[in-house]
C-alpha atoms as a PDB file:
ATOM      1  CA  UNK A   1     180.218 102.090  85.651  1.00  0.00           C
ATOM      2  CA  UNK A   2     180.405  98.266  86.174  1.00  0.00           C
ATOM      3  CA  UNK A   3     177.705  95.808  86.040  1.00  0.00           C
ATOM      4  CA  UNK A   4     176.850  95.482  89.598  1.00  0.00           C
ATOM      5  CA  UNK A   5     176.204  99.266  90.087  1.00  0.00           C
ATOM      6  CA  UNK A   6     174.108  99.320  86.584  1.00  0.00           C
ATOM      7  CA  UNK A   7     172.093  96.767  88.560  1.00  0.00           C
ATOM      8  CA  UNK A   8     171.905  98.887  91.859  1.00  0.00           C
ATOM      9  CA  UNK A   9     170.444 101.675  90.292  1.00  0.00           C
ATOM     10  CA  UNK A  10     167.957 100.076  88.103  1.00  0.00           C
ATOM     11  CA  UNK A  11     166.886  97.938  91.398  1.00  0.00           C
ATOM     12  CA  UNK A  12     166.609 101.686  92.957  1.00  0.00           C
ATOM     13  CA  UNK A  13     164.549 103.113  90.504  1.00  0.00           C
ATOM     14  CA  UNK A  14     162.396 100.459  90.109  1.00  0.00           C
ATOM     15  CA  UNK A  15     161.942 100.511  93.491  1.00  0.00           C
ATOM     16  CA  UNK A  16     160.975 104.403  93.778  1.00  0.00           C
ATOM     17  CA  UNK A  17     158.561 103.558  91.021  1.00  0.00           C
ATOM     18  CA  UNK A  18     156.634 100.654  93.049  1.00  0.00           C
ATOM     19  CA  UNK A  19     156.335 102.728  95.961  1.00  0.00           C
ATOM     20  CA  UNK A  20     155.097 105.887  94.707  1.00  0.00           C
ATOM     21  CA  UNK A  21     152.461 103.316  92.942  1.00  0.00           C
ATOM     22  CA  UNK A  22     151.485 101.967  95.998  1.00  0.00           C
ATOM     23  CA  UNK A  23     151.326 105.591  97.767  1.00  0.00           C
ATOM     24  CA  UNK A  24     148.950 106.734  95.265  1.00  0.00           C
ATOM     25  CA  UNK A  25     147.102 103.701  96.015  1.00  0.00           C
ATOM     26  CA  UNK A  26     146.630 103.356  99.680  1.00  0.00           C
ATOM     27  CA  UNK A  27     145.840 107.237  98.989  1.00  0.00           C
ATOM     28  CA  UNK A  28     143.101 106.993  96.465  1.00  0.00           C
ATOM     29  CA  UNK A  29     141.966 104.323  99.047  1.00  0.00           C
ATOM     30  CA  UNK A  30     142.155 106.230 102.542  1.00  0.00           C
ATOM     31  CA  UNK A  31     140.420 109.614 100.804  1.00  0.00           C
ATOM     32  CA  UNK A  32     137.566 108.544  98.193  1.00  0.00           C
ATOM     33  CA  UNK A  33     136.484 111.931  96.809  1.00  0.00           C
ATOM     34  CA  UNK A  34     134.896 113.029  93.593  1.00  0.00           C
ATOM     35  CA  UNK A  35     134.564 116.049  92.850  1.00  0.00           C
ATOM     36  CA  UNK A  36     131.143 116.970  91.071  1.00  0.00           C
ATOM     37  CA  UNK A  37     130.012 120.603  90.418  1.00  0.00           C
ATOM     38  CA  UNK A  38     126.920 121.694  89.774  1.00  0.00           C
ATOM     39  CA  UNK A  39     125.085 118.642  91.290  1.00  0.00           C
ATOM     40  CA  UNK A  40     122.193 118.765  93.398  1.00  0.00           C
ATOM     41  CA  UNK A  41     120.643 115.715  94.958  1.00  0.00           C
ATOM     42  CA  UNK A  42     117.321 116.036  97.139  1.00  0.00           C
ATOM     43  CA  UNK A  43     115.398 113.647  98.748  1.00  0.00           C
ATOM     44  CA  UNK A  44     111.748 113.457 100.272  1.00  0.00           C
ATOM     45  CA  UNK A  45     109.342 111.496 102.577  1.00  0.00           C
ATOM     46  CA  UNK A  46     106.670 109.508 100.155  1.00  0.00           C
ATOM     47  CA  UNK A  47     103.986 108.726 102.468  1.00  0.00           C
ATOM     48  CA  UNK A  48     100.140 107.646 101.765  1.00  0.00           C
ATOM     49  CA  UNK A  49      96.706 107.491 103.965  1.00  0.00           C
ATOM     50  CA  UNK A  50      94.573 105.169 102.870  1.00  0.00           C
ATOM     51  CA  UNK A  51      91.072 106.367 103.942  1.00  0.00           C
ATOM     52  CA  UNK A  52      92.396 108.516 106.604  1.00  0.00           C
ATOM     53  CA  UNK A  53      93.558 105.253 108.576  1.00  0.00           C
ATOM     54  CA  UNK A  54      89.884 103.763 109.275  1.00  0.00           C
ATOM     55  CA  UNK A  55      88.049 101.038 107.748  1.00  0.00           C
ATOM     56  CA  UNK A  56      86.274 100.761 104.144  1.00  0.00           C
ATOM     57  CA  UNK A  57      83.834  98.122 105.102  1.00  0.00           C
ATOM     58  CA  UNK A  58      83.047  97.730 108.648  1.00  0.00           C
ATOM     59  CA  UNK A  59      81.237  95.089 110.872  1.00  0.00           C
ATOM     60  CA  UNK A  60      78.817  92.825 108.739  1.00  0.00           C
ATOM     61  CA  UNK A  61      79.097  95.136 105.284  1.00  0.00           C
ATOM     62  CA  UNK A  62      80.041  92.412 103.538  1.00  0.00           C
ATOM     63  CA  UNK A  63      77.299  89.881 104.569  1.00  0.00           C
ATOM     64  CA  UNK A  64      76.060  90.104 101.155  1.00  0.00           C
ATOM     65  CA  UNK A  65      73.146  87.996  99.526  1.00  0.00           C
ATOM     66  CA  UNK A  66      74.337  86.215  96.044  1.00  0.00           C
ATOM     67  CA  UNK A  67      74.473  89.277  93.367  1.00  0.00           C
ATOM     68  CA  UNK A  68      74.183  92.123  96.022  1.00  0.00           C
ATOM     69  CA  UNK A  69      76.461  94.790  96.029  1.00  0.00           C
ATOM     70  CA  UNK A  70      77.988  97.230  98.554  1.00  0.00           C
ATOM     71  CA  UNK A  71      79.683 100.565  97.487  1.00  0.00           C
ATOM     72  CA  UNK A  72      81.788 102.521  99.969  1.00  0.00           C
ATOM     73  CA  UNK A  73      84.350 105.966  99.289  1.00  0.00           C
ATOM     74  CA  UNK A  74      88.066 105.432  99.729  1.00  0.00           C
ATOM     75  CA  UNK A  75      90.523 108.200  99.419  1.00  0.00           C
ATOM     76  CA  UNK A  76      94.187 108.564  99.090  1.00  0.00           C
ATOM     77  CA  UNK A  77      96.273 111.222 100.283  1.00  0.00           C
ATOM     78  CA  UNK A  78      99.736 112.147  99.807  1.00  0.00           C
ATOM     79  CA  UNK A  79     100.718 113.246 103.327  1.00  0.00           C
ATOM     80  CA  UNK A  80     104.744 112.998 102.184  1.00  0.00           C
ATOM     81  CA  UNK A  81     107.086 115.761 100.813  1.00  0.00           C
ATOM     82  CA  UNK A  82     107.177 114.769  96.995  1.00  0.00           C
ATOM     83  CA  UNK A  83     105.048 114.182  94.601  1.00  0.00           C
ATOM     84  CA  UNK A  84     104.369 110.220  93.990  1.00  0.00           C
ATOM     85  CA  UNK A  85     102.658 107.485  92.302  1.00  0.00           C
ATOM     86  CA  UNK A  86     101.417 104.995  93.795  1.00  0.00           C
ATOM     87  CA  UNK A  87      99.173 101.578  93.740  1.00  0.00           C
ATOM     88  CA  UNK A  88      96.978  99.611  95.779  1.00  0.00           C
ATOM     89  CA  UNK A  89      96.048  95.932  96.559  1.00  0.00           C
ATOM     90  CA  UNK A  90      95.124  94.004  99.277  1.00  0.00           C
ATOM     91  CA  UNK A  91      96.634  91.702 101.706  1.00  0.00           C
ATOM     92  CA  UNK A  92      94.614  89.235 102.936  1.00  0.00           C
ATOM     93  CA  UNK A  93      95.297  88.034 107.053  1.00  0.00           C
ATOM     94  CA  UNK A  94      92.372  85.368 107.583  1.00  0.00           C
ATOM     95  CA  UNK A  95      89.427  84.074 105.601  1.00  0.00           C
ATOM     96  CA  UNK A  96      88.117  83.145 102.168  1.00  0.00           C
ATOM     97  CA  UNK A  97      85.172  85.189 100.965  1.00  0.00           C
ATOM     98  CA  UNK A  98      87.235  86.915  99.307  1.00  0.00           C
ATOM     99  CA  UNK A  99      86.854  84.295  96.502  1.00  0.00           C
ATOM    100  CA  UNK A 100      83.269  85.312  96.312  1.00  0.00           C
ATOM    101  CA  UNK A 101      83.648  88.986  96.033  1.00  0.00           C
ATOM    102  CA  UNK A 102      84.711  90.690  92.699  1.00  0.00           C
ATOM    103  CA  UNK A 103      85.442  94.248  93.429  1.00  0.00           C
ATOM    104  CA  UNK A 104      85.464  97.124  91.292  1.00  0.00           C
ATOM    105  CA  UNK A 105      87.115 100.803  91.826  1.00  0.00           C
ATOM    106  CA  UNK A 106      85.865 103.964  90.183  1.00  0.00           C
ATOM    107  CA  UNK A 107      86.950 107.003  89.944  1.00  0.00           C
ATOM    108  CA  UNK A 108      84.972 109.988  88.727  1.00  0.00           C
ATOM    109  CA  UNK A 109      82.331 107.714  88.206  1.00  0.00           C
ATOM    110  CA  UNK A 110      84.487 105.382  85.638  1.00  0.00           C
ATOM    111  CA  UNK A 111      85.663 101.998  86.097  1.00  0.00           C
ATOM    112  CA  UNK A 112      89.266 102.274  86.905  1.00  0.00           C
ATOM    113  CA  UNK A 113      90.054  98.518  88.056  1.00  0.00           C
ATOM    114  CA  UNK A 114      88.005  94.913  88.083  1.00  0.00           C
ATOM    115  CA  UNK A 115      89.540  92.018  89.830  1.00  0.00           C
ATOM    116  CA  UNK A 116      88.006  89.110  92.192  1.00  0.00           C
ATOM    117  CA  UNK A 117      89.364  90.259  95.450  1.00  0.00           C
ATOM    118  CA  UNK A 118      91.236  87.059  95.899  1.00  0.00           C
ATOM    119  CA  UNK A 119      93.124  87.861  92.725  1.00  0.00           C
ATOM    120  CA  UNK A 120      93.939  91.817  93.841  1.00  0.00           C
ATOM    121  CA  UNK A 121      96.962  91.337  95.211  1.00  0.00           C
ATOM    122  CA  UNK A 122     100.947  92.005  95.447  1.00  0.00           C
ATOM    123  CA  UNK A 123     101.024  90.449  92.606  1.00  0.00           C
ATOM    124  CA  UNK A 124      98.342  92.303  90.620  1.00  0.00           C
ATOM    125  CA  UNK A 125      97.696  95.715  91.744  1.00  0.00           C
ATOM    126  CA  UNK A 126      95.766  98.657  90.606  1.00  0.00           C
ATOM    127  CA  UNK A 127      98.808 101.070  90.153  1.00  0.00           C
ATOM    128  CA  UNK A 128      97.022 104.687  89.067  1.00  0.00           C
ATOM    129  CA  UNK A 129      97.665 106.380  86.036  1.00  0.00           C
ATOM    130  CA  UNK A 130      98.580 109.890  87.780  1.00  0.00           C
ATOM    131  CA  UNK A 131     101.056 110.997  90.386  1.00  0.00           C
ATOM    132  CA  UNK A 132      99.473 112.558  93.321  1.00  0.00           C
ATOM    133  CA  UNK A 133     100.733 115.848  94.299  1.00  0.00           C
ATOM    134  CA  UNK A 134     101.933 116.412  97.625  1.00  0.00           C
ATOM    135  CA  UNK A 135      98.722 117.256 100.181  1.00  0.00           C
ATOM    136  CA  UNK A 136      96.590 116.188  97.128  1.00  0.00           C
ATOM    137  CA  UNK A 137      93.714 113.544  97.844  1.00  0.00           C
ATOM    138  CA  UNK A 138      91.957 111.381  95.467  1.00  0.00           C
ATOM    139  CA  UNK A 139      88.437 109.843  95.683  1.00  0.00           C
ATOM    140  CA  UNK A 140      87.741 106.718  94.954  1.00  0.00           C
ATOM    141  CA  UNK A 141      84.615 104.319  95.020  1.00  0.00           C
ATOM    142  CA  UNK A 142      85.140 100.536  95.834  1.00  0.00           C
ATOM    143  CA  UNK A 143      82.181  98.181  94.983  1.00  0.00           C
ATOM    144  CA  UNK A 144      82.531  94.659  96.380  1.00  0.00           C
ATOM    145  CA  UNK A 145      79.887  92.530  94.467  1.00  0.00           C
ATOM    146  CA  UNK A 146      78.867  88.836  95.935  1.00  0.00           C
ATOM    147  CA  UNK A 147      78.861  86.178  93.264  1.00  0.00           C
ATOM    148  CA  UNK A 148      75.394  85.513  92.138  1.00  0.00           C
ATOM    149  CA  UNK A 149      75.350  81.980  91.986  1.00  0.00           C
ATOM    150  CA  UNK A 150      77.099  80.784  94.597  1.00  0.00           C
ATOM    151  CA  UNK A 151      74.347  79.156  96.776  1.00  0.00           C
ATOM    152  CA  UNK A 152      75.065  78.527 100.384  1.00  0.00           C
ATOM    153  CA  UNK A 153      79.286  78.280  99.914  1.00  0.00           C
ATOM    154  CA  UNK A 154      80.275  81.557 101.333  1.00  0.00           C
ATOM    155  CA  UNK A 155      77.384  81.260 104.068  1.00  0.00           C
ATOM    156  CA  UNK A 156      79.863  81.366 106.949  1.00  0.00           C
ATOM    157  CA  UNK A 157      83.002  82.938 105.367  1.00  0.00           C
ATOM    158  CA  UNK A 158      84.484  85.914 106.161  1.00  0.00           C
ATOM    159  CA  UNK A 159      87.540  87.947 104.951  1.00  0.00           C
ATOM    160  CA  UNK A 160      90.063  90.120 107.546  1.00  0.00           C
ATOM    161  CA  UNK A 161      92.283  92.103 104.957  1.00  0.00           C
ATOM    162  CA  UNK A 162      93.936  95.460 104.709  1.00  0.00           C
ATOM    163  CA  UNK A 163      94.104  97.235 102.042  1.00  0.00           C
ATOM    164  CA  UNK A 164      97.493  98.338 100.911  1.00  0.00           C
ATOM    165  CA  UNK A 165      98.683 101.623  99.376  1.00  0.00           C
ATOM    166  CA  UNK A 166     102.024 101.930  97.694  1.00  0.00           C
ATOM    167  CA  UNK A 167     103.979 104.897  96.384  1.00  0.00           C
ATOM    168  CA  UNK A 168     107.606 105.879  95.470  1.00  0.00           C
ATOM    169  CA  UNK A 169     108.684 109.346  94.061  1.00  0.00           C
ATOM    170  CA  UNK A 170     108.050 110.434  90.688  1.00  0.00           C
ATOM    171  CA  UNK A 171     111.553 112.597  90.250  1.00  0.00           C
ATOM    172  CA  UNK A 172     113.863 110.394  88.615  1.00  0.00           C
ATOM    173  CA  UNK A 173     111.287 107.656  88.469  1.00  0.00           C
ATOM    174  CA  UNK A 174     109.965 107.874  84.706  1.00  0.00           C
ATOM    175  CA  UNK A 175     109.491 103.757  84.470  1.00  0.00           C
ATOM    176  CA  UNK A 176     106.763 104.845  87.568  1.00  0.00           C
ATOM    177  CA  UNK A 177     109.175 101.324  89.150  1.00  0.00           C
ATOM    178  CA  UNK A 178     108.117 100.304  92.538  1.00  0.00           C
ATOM    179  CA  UNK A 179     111.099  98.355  93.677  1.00  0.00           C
END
């Protein structure tokens, strides 16, 4: 064999070789499978009602006098397919009284959670210590207290808010991470 065919057939093999490279490529490309047995993935609806969708003060509640106190029930409800956890905090849409009010939630007749209402927020929530079950409810008490010595300041304030309820599913969730 002379030189020039040595060179043909290496330059033919090599070729062969490239190409059924790049076939396996474009391949693994075009048809993406894996293959895993025994795997089962579910997924569920997490969804909360937060005082079965109506108010927790209403009208002129909280027209307070300095030091008085209102206490209304809240509940939470898991109305979703999986069990959750979940937290709670307010979003505030006009006003300022809420620098005036600290609030204070209870559950089972224990304080749960303190915070001025201007500080409950996104960035400081009341995040509960127990998943709720699906259908399950939980009762709460909220107590919005007026500062006591606050003279005349929050005479015409007022506060339009919601309050927020957060939850994401406990299964594979052991960090209880809302993001």
């Amino acid at each position: 064999m002379n030189r020039r065919s040595k060179k043909y057939i290496i330059s033919a093999v090599l070729f062969l070789m490239l190409w059924t490279i790049m076939a396996f490529s474009v391949s693994a490309l075009i048809d993406p499978v894996a293959i895993v047995r025994d795997n089962h993935f579910e997924t569920g609806k997490v969804q909360l009602d937060i005082n079965a969708g109506k108010p927790i003060f209403t009208n002129n509640d909280l027209n307070l006098a300095p030091a008085e106190s209102i206490t209304k029930a809240i509940t939470v409800h898991n109305d979703g397919t999986v069990p959750v956890y979940y937290r709670l905090y307010f979003e505030t849409h006009a006003g300022d009284l809420n620098r005036f009010l600290t609030m204070r939630l209870y559950k089972d007749g224990q304080e749960v959670f303190r915070k001025k209402a201007s500080e409950w927020t996104m960035q400081s929530v009341f995040t509960a210590s127990e998943p709720l079950d699906v259908g399950e409810t939980v009762r709460f008490k909220l107590k919005a207290t007026m500062t006591g010595n606050i003279s005349n300041l929050g005479q015409n304030s007022f506060w339009k808010f919601d309050i927020i309820g957060e939850g994401v599913q406990v299964r594979n969730n052991p960090g209880q991470q809302f993001e």
